[in-house]
Protein backbone atom coordinates (compact mmCIF):
# COMPACT_ATOMS: atom_id res chain seq x y z
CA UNK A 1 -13.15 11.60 10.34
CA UNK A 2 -9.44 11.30 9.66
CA UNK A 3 -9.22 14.77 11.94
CA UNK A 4 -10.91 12.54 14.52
CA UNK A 5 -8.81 9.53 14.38
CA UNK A 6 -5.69 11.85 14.42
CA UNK A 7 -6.79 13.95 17.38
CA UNK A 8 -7.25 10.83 19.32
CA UNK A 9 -3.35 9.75 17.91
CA UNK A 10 -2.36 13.00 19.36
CA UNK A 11 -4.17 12.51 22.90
CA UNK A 12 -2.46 8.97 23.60
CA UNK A 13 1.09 9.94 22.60
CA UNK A 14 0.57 12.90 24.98
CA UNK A 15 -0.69 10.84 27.75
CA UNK A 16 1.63 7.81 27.10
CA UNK A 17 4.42 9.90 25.55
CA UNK A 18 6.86 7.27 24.12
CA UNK A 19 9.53 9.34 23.82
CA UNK A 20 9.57 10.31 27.50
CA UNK A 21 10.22 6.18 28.26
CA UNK A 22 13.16 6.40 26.52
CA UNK A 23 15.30 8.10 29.66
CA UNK A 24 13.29 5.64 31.90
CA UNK A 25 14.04 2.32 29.74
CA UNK A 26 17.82 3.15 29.53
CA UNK A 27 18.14 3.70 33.57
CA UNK A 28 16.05 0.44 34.18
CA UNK A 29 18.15 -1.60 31.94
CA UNK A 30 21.56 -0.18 32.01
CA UNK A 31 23.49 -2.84 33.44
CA UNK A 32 21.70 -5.45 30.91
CA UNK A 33 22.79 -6.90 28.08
CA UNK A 34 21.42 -5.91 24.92
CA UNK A 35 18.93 -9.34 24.43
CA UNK A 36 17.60 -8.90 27.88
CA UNK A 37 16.78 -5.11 27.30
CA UNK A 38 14.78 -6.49 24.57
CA UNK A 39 13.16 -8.86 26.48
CA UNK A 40 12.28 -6.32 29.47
CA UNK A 41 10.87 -3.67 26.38
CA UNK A 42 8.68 -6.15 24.92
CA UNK A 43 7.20 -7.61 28.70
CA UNK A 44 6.81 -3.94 29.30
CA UNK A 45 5.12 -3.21 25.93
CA UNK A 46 2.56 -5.78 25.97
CA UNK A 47 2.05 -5.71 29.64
CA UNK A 48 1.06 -1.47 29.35
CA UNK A 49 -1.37 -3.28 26.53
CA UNK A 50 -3.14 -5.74 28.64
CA UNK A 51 -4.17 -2.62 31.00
CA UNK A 52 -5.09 -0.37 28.73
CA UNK A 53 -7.57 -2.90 27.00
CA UNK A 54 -9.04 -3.95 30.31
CA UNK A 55 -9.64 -0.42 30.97
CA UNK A 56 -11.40 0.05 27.39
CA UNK A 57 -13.74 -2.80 28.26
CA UNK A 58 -14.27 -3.18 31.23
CA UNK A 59 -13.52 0.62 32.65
CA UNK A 60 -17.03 1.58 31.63
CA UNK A 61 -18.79 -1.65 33.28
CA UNK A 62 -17.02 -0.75 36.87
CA UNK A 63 -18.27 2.86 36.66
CA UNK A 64 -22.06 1.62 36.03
CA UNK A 65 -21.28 -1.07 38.96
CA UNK A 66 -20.33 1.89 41.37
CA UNK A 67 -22.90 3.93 40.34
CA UNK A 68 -20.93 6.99 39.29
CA UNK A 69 -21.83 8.40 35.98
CA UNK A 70 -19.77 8.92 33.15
CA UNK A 71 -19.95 12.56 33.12
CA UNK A 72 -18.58 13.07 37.00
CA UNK A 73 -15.96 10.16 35.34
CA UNK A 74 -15.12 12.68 33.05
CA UNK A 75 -15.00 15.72 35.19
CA UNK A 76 -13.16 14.29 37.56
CA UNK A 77 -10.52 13.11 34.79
CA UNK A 78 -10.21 15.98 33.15
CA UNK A 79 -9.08 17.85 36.15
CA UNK A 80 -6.50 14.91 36.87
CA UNK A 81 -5.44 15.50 33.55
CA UNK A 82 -5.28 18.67 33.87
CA UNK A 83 -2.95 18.56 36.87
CA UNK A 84 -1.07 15.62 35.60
CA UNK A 85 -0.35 18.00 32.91
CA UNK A 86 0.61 20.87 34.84
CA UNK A 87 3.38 18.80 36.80
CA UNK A 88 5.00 17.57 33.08
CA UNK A 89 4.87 21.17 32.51
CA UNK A 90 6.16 22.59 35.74
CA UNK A 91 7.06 19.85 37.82
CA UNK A 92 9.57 16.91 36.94
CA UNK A 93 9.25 15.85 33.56
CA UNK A 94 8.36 12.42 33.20
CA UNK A 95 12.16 11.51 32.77
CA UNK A 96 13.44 12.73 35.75
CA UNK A 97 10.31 11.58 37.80
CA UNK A 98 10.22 7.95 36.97
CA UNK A 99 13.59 7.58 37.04
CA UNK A 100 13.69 7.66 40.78
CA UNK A 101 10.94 4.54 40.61
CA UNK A 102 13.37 2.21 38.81
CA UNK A 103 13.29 -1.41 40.72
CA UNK A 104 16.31 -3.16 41.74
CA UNK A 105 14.53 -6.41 41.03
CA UNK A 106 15.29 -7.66 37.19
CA UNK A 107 11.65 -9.56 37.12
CA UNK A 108 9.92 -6.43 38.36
CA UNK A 109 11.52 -3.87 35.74
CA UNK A 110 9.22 -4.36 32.78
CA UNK A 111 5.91 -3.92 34.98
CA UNK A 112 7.35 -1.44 37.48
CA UNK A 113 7.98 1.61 36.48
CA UNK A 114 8.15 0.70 32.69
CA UNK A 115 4.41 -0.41 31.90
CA UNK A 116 2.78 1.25 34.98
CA UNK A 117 3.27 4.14 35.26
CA UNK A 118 5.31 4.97 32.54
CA UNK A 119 3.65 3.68 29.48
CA UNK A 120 0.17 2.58 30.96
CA UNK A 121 0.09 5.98 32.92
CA UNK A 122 -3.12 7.20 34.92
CA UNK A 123 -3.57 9.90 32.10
CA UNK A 124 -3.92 6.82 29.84
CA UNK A 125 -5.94 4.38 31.44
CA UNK A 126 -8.42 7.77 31.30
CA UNK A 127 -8.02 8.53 27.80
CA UNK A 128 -8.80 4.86 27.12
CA UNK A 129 -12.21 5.02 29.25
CA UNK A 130 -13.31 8.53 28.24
CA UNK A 131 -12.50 7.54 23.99
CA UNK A 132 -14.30 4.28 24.63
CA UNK A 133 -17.65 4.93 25.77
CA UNK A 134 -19.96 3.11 24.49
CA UNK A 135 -22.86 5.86 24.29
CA UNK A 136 -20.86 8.12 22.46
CA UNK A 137 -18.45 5.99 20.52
CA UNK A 138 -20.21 2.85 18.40
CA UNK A 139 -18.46 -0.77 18.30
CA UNK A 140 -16.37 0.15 15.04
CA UNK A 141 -15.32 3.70 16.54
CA UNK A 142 -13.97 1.50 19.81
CA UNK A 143 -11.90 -0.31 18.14
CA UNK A 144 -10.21 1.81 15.87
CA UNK A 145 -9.77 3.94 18.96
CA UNK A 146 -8.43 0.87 20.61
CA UNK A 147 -6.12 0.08 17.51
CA UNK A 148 -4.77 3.89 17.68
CA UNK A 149 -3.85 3.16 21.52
CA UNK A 150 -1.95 0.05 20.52
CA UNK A 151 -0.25 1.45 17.66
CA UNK A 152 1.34 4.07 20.19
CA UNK A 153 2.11 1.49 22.26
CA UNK A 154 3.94 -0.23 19.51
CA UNK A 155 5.33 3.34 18.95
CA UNK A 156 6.61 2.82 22.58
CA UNK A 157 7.91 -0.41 22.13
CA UNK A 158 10.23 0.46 18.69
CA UNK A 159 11.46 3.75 20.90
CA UNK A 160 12.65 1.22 23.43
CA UNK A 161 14.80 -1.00 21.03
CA UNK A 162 16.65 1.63 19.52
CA UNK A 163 16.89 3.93 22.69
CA UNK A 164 20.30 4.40 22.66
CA UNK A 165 20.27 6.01 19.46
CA UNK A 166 17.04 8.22 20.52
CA UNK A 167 18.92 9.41 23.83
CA UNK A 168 22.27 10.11 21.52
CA UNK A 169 20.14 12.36 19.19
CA UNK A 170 17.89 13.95 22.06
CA UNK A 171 19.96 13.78 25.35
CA UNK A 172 17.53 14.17 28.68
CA UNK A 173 17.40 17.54 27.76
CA UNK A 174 15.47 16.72 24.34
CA UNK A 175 13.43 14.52 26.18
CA UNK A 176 12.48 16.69 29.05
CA UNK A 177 11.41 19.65 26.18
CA UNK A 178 9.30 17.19 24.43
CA UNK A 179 7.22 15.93 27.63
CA UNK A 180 6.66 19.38 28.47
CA UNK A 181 5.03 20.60 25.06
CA UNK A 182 3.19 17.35 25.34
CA UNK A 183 1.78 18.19 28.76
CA UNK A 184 0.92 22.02 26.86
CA UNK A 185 -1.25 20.06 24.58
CA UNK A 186 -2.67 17.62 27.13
CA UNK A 187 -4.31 20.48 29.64
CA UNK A 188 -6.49 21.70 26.84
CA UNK A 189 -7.58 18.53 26.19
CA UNK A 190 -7.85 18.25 29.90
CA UNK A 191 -10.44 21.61 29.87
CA UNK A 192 -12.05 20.37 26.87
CA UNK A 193 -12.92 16.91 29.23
CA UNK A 194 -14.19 19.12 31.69
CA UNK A 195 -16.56 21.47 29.67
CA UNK A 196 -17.93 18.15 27.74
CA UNK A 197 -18.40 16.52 31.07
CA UNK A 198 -20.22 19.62 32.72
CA UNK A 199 -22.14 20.26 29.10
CA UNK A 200 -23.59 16.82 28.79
CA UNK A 201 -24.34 16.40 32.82
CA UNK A 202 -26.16 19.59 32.98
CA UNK A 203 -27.45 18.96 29.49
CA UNK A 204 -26.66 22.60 28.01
């Protein structure tokens, strides 16, 4: 059980990868003083929350309204996640990337690109569907599942306020190594969505 609940620790700091924000945070809010920056981290932080928890209840509910089953759901996003994974590894790193996406407008900073895509990426509005369904996961397993997510985004958050520090020790080299061995980790999950997708649709 405690495997489980770490494994699903390990998937959401791959996907939301709070140490990759920290290169992101410090170009949005360079030329801020130090109580706005904490300001703009904690609008970011709880506005990457608010999306992930719709997606955890009511991701699920707009699949069933659509009629696509949970299975293609899961096929589908473990090949997204799969090449999402591929591009931290090959491509940009999510540093560099979302960098370029920083806003010139103060107000828009913490949603854009600080909660999406940074922390509330695609990869985790996924994870938060596909760890939340309700046929495979019961009411207590969603929530602890749901806690996990927010405790990495609290992780996010406290990477945020002392940023300055993190980017001292780790430089955007540091930063860029660490979202690539995260992206190493996330494509096997990404195959392992796959396989469990095709396994239960074809019900080998």
């Amino acid at each position: 059980m405690i495997a489980g609940w770490f494994s699903t620790f390990v998937f959401f700091f791959a996907v939301i990868d709070p140490i990759g924000t920290v290169p992101v945070f410090l170009a949005v809010t360079r030329k801020h003083a130090p109580e706005e920056r904490k300001k703009i981290a904690l609008h970011a932080a709880w506005i990457s929350a608010a999306i992930l928890l719709f997606f955890v209840i009511a991701g699920e509910i707009i699949l069933k309204a659509i009629n696509i089953p949970l299975e293609a759901f899961q096929i589908a996003g473990g090949i997204v996640l799969f090449l999402f994974a591929l591009s931290m590894i090959f491509g940009e790193a999510k540093p560099e990337e979302e960098i370029k996406l920083v806003s010139s407008s103060t107000s828009e900073k913490a949603v854009y690109p600080l909660a999406v895509p940074s922390i509330a990426s695609p990869g985790a509005m996924l994870a938060a569907v596909l760890l939340t369904e309700n046929h495979r996961y019961n009411f207590t397993e969603q929530v602890i599942t749901s806690v996990i997510m927010l405790l990495v985004v609290g992780l996010v958050y406290i990477a945020m306020l002392f940023a300055n520090r993190l980017h001292r020790v780790l430089g955007d080299t540091g930063a860029s190594i660490i979202s690539r061995v995260m992206g190493l980790m996330l494509t096997s999950v990404a195959v392992s969505n796959v396989l469990a997708g095709i396994k239960a649709y074809f019900g080998i």
